[in-house]
C-alpha atoms as a PDB file:
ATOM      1  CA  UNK A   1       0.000   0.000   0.000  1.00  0.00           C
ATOM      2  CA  UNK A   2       1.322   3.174  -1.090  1.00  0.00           C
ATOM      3  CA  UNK A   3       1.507   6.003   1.688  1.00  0.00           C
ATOM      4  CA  UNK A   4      -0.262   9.324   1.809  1.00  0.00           C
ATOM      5  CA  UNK A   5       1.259  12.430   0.210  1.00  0.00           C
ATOM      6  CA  UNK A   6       3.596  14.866   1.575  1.00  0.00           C
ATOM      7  CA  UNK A   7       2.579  18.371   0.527  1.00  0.00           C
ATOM      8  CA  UNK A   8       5.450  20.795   1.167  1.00  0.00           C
ATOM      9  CA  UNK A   9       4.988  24.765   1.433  1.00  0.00           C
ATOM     10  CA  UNK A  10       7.089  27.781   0.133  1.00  0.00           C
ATOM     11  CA  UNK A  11       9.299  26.244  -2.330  1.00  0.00           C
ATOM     12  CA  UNK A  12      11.058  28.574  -4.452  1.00  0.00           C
ATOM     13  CA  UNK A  13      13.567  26.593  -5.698  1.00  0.00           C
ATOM     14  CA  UNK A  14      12.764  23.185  -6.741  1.00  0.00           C
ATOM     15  CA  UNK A  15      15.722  21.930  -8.148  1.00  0.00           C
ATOM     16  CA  UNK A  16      17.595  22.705  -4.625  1.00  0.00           C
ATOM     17  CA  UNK A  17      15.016  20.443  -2.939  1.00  0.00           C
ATOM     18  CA  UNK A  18      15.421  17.383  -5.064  1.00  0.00           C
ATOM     19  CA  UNK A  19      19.205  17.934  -5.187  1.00  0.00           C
ATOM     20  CA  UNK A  20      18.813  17.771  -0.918  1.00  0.00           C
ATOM     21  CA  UNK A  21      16.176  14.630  -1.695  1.00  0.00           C
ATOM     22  CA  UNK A  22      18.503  12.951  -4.107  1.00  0.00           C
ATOM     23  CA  UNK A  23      21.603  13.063  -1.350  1.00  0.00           C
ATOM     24  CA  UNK A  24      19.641  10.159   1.290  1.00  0.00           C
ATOM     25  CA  UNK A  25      16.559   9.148  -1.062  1.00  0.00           C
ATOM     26  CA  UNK A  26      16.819   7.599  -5.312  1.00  0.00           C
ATOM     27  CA  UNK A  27      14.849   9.481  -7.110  1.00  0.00           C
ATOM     28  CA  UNK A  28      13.069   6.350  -8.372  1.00  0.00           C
ATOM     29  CA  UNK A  29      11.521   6.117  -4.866  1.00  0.00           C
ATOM     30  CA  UNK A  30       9.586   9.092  -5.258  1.00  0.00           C
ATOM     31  CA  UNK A  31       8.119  11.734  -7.684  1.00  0.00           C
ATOM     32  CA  UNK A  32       7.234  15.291  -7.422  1.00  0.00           C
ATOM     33  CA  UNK A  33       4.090  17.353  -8.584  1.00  0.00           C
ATOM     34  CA  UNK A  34       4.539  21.122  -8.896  1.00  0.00           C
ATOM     35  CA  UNK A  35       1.219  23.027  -7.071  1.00  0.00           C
ATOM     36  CA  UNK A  36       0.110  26.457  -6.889  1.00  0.00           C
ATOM     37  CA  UNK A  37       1.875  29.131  -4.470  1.00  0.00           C
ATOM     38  CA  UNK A  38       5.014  27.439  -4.138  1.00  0.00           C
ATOM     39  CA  UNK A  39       3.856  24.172  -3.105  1.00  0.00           C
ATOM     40  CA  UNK A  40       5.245  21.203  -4.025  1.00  0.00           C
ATOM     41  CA  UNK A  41       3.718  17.113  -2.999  1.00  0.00           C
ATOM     42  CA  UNK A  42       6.094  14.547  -3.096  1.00  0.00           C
ATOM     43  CA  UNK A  43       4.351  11.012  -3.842  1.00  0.00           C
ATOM     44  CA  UNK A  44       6.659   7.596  -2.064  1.00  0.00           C
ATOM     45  CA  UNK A  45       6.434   4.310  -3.754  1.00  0.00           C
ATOM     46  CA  UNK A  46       7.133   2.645  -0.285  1.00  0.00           C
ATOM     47  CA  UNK A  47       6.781   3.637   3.321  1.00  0.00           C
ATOM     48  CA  UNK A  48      10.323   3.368   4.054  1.00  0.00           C
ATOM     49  CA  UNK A  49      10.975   6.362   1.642  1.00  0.00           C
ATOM     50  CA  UNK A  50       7.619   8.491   3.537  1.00  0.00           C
ATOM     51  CA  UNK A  51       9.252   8.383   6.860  1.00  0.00           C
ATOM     52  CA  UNK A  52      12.865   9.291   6.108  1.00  0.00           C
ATOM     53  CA  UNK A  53      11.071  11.931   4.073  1.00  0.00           C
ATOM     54  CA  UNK A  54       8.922  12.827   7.043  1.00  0.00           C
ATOM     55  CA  UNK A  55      11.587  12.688   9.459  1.00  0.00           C
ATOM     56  CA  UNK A  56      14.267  14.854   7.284  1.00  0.00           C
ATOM     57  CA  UNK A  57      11.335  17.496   7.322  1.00  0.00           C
ATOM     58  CA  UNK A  58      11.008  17.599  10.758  1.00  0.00           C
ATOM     59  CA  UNK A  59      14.230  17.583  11.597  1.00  0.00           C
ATOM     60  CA  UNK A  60      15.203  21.006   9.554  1.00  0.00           C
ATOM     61  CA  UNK A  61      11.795  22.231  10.186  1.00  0.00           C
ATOM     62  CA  UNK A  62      10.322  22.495   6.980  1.00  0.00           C
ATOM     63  CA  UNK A  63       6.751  23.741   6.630  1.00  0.00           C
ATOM     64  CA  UNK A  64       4.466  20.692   5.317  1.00  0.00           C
ATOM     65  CA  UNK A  65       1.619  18.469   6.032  1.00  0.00           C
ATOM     66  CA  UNK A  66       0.822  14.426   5.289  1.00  0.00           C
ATOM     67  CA  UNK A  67      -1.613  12.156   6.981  1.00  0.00           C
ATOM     68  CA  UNK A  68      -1.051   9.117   8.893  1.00  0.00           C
ATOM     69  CA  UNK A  69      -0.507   5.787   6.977  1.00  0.00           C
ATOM     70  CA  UNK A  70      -3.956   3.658   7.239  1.00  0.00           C
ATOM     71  CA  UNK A  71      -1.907   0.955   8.792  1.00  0.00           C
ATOM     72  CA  UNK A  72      -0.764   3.082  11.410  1.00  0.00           C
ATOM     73  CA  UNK A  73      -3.923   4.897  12.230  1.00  0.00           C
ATOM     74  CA  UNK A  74      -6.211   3.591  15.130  1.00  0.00           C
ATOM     75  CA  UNK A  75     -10.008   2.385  14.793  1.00  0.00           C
ATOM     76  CA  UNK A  76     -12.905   2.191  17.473  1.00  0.00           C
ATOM     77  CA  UNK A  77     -14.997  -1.137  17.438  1.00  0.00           C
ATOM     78  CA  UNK A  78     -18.421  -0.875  19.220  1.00  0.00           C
ATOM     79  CA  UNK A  79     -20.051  -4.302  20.015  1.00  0.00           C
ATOM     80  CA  UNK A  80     -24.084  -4.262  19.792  1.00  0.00           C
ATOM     81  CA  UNK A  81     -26.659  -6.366  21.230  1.00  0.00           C
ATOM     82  CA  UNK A  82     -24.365  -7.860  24.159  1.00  0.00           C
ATOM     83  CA  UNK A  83     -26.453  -9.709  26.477  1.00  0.00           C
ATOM     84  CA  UNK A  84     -25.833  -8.606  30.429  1.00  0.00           C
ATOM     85  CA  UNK A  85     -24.968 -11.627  31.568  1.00  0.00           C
ATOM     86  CA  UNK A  86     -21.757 -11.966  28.839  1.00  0.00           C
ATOM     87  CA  UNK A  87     -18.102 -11.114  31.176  1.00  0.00           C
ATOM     88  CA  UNK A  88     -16.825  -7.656  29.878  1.00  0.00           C
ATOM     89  CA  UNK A  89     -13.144  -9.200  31.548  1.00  0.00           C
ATOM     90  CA  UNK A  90     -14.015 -12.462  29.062  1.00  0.00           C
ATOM     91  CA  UNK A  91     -14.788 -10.713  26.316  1.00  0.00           C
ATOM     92  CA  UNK A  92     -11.573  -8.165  26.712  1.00  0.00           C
ATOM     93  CA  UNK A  93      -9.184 -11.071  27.189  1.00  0.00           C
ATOM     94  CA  UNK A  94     -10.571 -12.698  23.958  1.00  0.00           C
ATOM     95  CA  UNK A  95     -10.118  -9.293  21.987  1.00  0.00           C
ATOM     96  CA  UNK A  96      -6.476  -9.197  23.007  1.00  0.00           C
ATOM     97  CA  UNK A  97      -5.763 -13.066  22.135  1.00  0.00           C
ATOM     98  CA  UNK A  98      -6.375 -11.690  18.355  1.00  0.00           C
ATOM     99  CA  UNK A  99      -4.038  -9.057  18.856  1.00  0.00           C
ATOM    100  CA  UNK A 100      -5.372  -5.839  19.888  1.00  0.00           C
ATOM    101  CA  UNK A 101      -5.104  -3.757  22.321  1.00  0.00           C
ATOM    102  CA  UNK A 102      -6.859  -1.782  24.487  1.00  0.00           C
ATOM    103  CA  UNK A 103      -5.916   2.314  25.204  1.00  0.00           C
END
């Protein structure tokens, strides 16, 4: 699965940025679509690429904006029609034998 976007702000020179990309990332691991205003959104083929891309942003505090991988994003399950009489301690310990967790 192919991660989300990476949309990066105030870029006024491109070929600076991809020369900066280019130094820790292949260019065949990502491509870039020009915007309006000076904004730039890099596409990764793989989510390796995304957080080293991510991370290299944060680190030199570059304005930008993604959202979280689906893989990595949480989910609420709501359970209908329980009976009263069914052990909420039962029922928890079940949930967590398939791998999840509880917050």
């Amino acid at each position: 699965m192919k991660p989300p976007p990476i949309f990066i702000y105030g870029v006024t020179n491109l070929p600076e940025m991809r020369k900066r990309i280019n130094e820790f990332i292949n260019e065949e691991h990502y491509s870039i679509k020009s915007l309006a205003n000076n904004t730039i959104k890099l596409l990764c083929q793989n989510p390796d690429t995304f957080r080293k891309l991510v991370k290299y942003m944060k680190e030199r505090n570059i304005i930008h904006h993604t959202y979280q991988p689906k893989e990595e994003r949480s989910y609420r399950v709501a359970i209908s029609y329980l009976h009263h009489s069914v052990d909420v301690q039962e029922l928890k310990e079940a949930i967590s034998r398939l791998g999840h967790t509880q917050i």
